[in-house]
Structures are given as structure tokens and as C-alpha cells.
PDB file of N, CA and C in Angstrom:
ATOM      1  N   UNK A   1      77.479 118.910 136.532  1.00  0.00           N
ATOM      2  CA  UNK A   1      77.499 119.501 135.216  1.00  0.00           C
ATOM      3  C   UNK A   1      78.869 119.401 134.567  1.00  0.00           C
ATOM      4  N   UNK A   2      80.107 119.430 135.681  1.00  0.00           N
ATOM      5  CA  UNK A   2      81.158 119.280 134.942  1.00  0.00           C
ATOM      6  C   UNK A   2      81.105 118.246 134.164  1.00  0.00           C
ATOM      7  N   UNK A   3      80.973 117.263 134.721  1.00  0.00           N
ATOM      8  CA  UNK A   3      81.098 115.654 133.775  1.00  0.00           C
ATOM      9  C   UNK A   3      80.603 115.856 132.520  1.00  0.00           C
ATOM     10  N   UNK A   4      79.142 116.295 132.483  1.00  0.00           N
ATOM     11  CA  UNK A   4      78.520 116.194 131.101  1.00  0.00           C
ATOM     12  C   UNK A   4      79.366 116.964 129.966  1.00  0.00           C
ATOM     13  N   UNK A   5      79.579 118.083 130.800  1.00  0.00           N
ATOM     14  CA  UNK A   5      80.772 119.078 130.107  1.00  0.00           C
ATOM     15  C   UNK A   5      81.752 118.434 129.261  1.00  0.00           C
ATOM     16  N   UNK A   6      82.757 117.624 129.857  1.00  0.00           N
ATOM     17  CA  UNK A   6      83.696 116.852 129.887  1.00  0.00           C
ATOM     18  C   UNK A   6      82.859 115.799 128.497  1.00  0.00           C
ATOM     19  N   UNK A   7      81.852 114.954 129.364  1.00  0.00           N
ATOM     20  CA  UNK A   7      81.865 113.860 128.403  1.00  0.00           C
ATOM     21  C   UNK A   7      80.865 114.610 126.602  1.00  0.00           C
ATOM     22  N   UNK A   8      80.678 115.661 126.556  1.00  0.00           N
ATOM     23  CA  UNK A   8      80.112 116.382 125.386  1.00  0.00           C
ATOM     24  C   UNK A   8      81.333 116.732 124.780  1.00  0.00           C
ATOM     25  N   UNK A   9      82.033 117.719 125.204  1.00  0.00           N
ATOM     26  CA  UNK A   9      83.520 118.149 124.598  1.00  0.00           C
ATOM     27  C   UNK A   9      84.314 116.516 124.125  1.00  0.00           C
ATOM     28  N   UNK A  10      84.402 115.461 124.841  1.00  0.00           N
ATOM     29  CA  UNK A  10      84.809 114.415 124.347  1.00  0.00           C
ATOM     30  C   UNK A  10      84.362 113.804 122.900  1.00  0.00           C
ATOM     31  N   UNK A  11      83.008 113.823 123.011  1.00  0.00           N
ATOM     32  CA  UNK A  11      81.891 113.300 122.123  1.00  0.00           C
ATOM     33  C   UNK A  11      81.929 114.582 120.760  1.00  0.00           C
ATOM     34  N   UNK A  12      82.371 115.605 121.065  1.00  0.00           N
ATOM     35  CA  UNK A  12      82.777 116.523 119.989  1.00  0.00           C
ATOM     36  C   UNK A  12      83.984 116.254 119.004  1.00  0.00           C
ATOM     37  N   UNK A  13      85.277 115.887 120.171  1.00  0.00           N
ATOM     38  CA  UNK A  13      86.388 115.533 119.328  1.00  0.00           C
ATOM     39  C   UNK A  13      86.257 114.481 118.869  1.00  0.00           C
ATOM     40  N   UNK A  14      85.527 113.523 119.522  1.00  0.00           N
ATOM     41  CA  UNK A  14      85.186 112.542 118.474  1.00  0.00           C
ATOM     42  C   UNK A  14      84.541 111.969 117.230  1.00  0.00           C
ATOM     43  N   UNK A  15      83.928 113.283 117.328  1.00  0.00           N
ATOM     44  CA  UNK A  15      82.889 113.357 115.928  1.00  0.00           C
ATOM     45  C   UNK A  15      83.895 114.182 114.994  1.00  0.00           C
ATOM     46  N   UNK A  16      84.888 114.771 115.520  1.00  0.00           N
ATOM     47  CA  UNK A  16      85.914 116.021 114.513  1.00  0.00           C
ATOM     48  C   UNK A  16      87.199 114.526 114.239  1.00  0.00           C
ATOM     49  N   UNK A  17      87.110 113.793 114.788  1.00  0.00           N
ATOM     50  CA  UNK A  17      88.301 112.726 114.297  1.00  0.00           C
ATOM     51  C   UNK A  17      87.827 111.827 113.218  1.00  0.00           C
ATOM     52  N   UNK A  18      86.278 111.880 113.479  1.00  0.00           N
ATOM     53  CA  UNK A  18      86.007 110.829 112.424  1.00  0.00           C
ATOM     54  C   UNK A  18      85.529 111.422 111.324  1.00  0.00           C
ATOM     55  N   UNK A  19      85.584 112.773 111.469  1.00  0.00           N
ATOM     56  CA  UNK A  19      85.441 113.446 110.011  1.00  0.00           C
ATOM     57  C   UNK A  19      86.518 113.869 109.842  1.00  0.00           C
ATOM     58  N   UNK A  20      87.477 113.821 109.749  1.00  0.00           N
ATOM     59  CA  UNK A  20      88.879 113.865 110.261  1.00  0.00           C
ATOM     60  C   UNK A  20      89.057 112.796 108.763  1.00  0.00           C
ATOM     61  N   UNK A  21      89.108 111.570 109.826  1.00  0.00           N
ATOM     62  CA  UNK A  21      89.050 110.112 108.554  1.00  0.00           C
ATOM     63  C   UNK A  21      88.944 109.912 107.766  1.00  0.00           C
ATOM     64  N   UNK A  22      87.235 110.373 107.720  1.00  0.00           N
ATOM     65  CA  UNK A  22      87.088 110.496 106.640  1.00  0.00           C
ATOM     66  C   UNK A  22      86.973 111.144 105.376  1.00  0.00           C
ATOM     67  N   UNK A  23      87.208 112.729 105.660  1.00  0.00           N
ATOM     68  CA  UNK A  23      88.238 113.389 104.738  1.00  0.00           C
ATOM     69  C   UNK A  23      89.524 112.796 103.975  1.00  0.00           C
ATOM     70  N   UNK A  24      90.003 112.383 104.753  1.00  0.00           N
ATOM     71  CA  UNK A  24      91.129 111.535 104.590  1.00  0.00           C
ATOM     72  C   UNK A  24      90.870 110.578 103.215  1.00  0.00           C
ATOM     73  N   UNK A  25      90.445 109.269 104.034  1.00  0.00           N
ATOM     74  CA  UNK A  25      90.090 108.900 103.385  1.00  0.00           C
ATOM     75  C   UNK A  25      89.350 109.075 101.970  1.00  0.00           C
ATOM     76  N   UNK A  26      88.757 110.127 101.971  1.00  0.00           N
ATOM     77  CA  UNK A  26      87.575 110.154 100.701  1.00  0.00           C
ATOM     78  C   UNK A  26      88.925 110.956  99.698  1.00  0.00           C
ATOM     79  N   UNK A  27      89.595 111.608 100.041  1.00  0.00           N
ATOM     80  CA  UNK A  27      90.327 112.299  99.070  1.00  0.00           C
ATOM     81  C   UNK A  27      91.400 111.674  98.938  1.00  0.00           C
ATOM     82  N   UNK A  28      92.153 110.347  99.465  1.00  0.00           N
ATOM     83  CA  UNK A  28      92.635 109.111  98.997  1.00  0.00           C
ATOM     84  C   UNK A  28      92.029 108.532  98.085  1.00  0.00           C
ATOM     85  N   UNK A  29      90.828 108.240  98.009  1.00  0.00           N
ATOM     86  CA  UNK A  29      90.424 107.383  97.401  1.00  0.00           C
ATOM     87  C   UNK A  29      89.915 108.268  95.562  1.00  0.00           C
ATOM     88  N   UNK A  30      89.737 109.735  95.963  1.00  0.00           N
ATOM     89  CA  UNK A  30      89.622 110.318  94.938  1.00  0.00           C
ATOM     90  C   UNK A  30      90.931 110.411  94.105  1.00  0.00           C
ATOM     91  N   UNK A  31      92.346 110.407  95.125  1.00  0.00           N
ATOM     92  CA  UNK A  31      93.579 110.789  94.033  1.00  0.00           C
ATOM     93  C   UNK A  31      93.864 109.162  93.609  1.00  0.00           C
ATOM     94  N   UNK A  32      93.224 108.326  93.943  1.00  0.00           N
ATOM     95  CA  UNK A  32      93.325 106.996  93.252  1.00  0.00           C
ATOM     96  C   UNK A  32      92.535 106.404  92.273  1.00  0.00           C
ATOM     97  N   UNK A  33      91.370 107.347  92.169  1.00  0.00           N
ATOM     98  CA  UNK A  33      90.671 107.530  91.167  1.00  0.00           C
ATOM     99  C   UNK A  33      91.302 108.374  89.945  1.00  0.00           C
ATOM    100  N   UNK A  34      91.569 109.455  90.598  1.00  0.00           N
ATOM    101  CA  UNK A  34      92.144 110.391  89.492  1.00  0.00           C
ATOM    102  C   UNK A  34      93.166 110.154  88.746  1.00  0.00           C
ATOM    103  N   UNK A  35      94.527 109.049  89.673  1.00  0.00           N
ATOM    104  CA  UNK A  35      95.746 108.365  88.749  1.00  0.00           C
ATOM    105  C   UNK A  35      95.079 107.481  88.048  1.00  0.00           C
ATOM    106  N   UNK A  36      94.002 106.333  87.943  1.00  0.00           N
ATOM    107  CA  UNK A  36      93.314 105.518  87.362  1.00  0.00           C
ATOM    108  C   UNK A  36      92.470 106.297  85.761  1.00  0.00           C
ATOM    109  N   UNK A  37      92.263 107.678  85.969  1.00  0.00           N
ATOM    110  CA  UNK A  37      91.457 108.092  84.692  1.00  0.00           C
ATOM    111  C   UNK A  37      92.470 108.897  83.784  1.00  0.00           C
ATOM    112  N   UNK A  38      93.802 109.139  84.691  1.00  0.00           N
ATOM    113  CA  UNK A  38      95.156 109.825  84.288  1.00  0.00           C
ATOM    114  C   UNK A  38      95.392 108.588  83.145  1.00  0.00           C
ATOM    115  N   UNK A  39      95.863 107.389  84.038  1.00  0.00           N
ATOM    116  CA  UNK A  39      96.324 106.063  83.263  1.00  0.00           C
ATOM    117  C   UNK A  39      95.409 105.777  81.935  1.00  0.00           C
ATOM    118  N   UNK A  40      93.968 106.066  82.161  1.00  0.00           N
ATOM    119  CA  UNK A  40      93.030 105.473  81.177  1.00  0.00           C
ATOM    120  C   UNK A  40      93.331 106.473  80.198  1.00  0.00           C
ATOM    121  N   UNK A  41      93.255 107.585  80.520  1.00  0.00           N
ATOM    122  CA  UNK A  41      93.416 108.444  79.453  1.00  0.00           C
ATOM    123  C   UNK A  41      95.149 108.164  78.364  1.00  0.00           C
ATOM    124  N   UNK A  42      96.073 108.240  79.408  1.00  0.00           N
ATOM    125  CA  UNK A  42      97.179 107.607  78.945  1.00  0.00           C
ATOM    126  C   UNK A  42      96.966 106.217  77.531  1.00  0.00           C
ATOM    127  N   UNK A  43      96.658 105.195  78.609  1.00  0.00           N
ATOM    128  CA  UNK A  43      96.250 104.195  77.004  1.00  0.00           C
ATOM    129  C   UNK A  43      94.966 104.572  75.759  1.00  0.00           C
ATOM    130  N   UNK A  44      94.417 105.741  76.127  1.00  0.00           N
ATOM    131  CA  UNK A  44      93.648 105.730  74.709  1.00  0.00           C
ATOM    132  C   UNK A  44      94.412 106.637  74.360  1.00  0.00           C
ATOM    133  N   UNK A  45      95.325 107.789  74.873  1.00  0.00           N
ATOM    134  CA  UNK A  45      96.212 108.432  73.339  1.00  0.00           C
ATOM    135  C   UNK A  45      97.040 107.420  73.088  1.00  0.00           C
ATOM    136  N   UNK A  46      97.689 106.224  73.693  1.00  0.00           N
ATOM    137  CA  UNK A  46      98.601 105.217  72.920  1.00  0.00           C
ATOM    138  C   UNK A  46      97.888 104.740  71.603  1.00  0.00           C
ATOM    139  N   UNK A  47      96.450 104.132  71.989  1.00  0.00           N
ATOM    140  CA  UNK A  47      95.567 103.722  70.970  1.00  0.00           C
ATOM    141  C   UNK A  47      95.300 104.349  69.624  1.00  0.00           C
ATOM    142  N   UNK A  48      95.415 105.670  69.813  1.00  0.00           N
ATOM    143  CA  UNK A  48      94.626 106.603  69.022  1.00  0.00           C
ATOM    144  C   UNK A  48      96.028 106.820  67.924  1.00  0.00           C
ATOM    145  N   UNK A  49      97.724 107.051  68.777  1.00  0.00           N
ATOM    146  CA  UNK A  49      98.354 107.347  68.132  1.00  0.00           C
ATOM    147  C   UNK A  49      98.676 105.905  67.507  1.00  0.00           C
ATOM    148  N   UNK A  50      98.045 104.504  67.605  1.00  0.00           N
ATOM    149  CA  UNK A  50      98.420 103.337  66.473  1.00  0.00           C
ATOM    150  C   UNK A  50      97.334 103.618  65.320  1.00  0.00           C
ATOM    151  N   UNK A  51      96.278 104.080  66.217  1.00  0.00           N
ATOM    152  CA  UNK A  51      95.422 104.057  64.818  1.00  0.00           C
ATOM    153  C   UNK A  51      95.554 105.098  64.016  1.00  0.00           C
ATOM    154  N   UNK A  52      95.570 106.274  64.792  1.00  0.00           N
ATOM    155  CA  UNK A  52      95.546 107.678  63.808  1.00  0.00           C
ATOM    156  C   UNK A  52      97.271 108.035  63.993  1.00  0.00           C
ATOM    157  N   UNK A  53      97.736 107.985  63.655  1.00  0.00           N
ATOM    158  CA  UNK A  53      99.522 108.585  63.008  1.00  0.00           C
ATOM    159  C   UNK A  53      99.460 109.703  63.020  1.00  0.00           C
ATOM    160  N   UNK A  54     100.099 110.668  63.993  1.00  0.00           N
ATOM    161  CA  UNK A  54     100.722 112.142  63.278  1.00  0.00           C
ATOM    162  C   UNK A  54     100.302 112.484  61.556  1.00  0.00           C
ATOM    163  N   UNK A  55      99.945 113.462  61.010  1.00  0.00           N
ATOM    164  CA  UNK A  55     100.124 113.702  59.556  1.00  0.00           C
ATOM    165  C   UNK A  55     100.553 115.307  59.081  1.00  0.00           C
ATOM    166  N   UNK A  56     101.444 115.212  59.747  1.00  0.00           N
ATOM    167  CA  UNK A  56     102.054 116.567  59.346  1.00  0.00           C
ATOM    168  C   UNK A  56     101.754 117.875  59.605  1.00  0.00           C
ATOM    169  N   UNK A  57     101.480 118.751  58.410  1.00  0.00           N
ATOM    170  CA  UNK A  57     101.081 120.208  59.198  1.00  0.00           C
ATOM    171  C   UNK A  57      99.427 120.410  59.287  1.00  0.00           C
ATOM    172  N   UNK A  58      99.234 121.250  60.165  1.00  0.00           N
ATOM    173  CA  UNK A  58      97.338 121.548  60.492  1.00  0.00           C
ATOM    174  C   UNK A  58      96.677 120.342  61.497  1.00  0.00           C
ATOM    175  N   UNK A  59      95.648 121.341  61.784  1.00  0.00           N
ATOM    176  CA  UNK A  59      94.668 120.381  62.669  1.00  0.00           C
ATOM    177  C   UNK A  59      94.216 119.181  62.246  1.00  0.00           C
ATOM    178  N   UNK A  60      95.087 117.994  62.967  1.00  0.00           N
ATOM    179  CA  UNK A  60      94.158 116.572  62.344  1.00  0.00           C
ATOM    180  C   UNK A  60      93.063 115.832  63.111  1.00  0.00           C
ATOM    181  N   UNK A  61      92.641 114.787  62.559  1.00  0.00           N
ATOM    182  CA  UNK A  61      91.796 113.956  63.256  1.00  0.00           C
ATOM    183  C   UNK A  61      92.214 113.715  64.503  1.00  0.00           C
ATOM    184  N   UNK A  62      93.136 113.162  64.300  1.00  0.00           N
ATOM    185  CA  UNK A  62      94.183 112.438  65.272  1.00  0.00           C
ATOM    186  C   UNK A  62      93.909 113.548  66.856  1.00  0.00           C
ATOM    187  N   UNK A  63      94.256 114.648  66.485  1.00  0.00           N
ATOM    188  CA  UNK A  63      94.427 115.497  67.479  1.00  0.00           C
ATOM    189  C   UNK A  63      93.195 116.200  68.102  1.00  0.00           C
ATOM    190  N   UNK A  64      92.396 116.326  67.185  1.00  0.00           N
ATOM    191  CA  UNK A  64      90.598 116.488  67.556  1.00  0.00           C
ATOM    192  C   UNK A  64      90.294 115.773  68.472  1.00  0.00           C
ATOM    193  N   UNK A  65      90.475 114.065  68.033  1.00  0.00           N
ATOM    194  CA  UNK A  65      90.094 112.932  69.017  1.00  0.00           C
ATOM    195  C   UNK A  65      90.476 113.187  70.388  1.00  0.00           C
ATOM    196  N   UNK A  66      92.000 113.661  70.498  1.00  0.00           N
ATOM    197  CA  UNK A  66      93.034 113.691  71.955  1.00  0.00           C
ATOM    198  C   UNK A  66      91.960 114.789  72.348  1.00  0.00           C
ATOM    199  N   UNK A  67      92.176 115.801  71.624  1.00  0.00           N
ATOM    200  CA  UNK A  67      91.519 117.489  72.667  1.00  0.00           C
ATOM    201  C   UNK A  67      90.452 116.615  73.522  1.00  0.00           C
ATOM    202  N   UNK A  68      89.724 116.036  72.406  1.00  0.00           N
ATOM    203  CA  UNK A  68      88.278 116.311  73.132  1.00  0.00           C
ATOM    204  C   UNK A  68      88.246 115.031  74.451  1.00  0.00           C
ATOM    205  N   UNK A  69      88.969 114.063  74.253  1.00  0.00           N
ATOM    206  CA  UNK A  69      89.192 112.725  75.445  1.00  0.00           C
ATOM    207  C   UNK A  69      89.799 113.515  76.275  1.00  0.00           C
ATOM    208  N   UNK A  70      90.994 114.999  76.361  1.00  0.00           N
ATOM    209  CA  UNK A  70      91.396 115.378  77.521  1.00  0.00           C
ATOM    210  C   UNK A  70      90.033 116.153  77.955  1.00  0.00           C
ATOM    211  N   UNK A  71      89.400 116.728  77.144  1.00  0.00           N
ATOM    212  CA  UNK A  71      88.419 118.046  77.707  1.00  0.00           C
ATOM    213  C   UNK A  71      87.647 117.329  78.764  1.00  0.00           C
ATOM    214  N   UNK A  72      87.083 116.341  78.264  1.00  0.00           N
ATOM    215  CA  UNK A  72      86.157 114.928  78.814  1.00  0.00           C
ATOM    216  C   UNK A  72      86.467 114.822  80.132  1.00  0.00           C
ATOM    217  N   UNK A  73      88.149 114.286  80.273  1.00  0.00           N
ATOM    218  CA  UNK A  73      88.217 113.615  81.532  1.00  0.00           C
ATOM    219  C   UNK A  73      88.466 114.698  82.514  1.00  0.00           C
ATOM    220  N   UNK A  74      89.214 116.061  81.957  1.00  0.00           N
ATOM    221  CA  UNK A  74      88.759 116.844  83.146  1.00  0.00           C
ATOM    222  C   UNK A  74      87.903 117.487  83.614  1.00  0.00           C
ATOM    223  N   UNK A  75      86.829 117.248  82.914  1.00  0.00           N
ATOM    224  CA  UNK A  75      85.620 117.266  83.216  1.00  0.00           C
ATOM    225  C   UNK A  75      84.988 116.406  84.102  1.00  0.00           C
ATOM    226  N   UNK A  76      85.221 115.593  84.238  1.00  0.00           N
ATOM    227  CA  UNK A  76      85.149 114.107  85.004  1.00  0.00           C
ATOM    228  C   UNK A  76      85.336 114.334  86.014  1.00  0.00           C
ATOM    229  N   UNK A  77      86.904 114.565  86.146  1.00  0.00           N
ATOM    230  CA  UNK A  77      87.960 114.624  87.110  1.00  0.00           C
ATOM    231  C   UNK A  77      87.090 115.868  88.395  1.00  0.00           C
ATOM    232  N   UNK A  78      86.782 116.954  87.679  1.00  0.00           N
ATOM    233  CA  UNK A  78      86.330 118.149  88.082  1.00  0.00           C
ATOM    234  C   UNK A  78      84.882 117.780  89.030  1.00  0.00           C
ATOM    235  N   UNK A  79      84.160 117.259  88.522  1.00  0.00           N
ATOM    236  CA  UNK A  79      83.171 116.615  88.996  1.00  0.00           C
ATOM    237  C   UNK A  79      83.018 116.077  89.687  1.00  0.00           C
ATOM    238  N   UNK A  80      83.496 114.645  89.364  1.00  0.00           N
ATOM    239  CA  UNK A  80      84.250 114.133  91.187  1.00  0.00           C
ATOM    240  C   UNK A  80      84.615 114.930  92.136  1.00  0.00           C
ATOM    241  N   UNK A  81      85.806 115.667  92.261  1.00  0.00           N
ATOM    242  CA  UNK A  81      86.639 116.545  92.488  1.00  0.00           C
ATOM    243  C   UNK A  81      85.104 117.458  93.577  1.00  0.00           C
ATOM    244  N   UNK A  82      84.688 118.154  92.665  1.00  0.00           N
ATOM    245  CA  UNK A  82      83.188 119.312  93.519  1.00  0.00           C
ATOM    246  C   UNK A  82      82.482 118.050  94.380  1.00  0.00           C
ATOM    247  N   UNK A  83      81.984 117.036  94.010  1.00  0.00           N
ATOM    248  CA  UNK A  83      81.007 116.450  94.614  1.00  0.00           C
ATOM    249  C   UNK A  83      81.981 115.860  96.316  1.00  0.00           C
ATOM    250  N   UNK A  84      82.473 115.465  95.610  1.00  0.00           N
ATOM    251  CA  UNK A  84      83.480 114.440  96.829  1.00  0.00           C
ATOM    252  C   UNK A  84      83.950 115.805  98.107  1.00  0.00           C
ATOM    253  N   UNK A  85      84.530 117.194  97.315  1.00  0.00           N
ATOM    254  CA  UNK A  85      84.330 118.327  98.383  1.00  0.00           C
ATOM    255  C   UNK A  85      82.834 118.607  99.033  1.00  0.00           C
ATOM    256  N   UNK A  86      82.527 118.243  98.413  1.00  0.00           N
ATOM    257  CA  UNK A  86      80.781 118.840  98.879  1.00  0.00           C
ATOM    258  C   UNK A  86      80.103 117.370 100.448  1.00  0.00           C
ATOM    259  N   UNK A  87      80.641 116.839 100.000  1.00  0.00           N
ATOM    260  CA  UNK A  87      80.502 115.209 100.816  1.00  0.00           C
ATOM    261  C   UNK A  87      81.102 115.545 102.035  1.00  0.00           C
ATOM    262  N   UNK A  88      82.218 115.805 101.894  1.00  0.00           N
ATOM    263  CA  UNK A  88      83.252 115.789 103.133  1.00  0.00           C
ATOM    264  C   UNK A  88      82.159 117.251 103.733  1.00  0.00           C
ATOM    265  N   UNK A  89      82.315 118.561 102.883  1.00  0.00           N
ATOM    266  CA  UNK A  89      81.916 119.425 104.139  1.00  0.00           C
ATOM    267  C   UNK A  89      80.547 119.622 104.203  1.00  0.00           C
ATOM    268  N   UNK A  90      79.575 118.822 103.901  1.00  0.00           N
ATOM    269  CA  UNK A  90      78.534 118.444 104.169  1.00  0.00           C
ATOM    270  C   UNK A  90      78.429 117.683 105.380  1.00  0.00           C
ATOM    271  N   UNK A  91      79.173 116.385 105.403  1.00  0.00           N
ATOM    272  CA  UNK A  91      79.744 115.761 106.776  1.00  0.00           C
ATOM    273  C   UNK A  91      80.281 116.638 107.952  1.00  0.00           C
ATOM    274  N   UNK A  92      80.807 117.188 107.667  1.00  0.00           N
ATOM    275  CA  UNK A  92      81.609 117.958 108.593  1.00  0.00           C
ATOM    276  C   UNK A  92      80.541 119.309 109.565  1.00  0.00           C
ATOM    277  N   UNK A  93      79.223 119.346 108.645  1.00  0.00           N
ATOM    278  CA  UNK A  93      78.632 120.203 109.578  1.00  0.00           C
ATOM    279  C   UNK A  93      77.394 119.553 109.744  1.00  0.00           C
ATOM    280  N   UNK A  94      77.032 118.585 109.039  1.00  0.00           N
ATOM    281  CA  UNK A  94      76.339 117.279 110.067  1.00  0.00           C
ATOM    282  C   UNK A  94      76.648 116.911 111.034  1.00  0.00           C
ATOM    283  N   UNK A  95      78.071 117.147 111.676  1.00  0.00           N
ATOM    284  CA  UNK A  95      78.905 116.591 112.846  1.00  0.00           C
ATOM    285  C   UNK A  95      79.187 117.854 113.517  1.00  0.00           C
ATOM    286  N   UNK A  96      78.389 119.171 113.376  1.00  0.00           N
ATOM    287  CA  UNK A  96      78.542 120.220 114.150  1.00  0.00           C
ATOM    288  C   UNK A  96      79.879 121.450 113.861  1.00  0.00           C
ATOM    289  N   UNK A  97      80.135 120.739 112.808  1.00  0.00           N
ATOM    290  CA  UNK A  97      81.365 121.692 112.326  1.00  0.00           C
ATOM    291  C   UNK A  97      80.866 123.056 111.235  1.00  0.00           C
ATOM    292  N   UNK A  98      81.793 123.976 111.173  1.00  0.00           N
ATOM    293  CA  UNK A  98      81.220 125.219 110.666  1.00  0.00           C
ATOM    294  C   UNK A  98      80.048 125.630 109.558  1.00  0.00           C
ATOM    295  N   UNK A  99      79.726 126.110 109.163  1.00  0.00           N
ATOM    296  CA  UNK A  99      78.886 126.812 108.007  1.00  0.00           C
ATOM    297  C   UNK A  99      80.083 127.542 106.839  1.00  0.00           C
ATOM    298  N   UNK A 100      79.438 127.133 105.571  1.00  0.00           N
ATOM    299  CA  UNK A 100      79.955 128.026 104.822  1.00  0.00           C
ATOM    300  C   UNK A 100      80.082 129.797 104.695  1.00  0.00           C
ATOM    301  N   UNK A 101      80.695 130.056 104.313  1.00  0.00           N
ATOM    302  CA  UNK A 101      81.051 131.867 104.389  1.00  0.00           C
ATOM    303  C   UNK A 101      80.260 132.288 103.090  1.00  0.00           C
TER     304      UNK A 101
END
């Protein structure tokens, strides 16, 4: 019985390394997503400020457009963000790891 002992507890840490990984991994690949929609967002206020110009005092077009492209992407961002958590600890107790509280 020891052995099985042994080779189960083995077969445990090995299932906690590769969710391990791939935690890792998945939330790499999300903050490389997230600098990528940072950047995108970046060139459409460049865009927006060739087409639409500052115009002085009060709420303009110009700035309507920005609000609502930031509201958007962190919305996005957020989304990803829940699902990609939900992945990992979904994995993680497919592989025998805890329950939520």
C-alpha cells in the first residue's frame, strides 16, 4: 500500500504542476492580450485626435468618441479577465484542487 501511496501523492503533484503551468501560462498570454488592446486603444485616440481636434470649452465629439472606446475596452479587458479566471480555477478542481468558498 505504501507504493500506491507514494505513486498517487506523486500523480497529485503532478497534476498541481501542470495546473501550475498553466495558470501561468494563461495569464501570460492574457497580459499580452491586454498590452495588445492597451496599444489598439492607444492608436484609435491618435486617430480620433487627427480627425476630431480638441475644440475648446464643453463636452465634445471628440471626447464622447474616447469615453466610450475606453468604457468598451475595459469592458473587454474585464471579460477576458473573469472568463480566463474562471478557466484556470475550473482546471484546478478538475485536477482535484479546492472548491470555491
Amino acid at each position: 500500500m505504501a507504493t500506491a501511496t507514494k505513486e498517487r501523492a506523486a500523480a497529485e503533484r503532478g497534476a498541481v504542476e501542470k495546473t501550475t503551468e498553466l495558470s501561468e501560462h494563461i495569464f501570460e498570454e492574457l497580459k499580452d492580450t491586454q498590452r495588445s488592446a492597451i496599444e489598439a486603444v492607444r492608436g484609435f485616440m491618435a486617430s480620433v485626435d487627427e480627425v476630431l481636434p480638441s475644440s475648446g470649452e464643453g463636452p465634445s465629439k471628440r471626447q464622447e468618441v474616447i469615453d466610450s472606446a475606453l468604457e468598451m475596452s475595459q469592458k473587454l479587458v474585464k471579460t477576458q479577465y473573469d472568463f480566463l479566471t474562471k478557466v484556470v480555477h475550473d482546471a484546478g478542481e478538475a485536477l482535484g484542487g479546492s472548491k470555491r468558498a
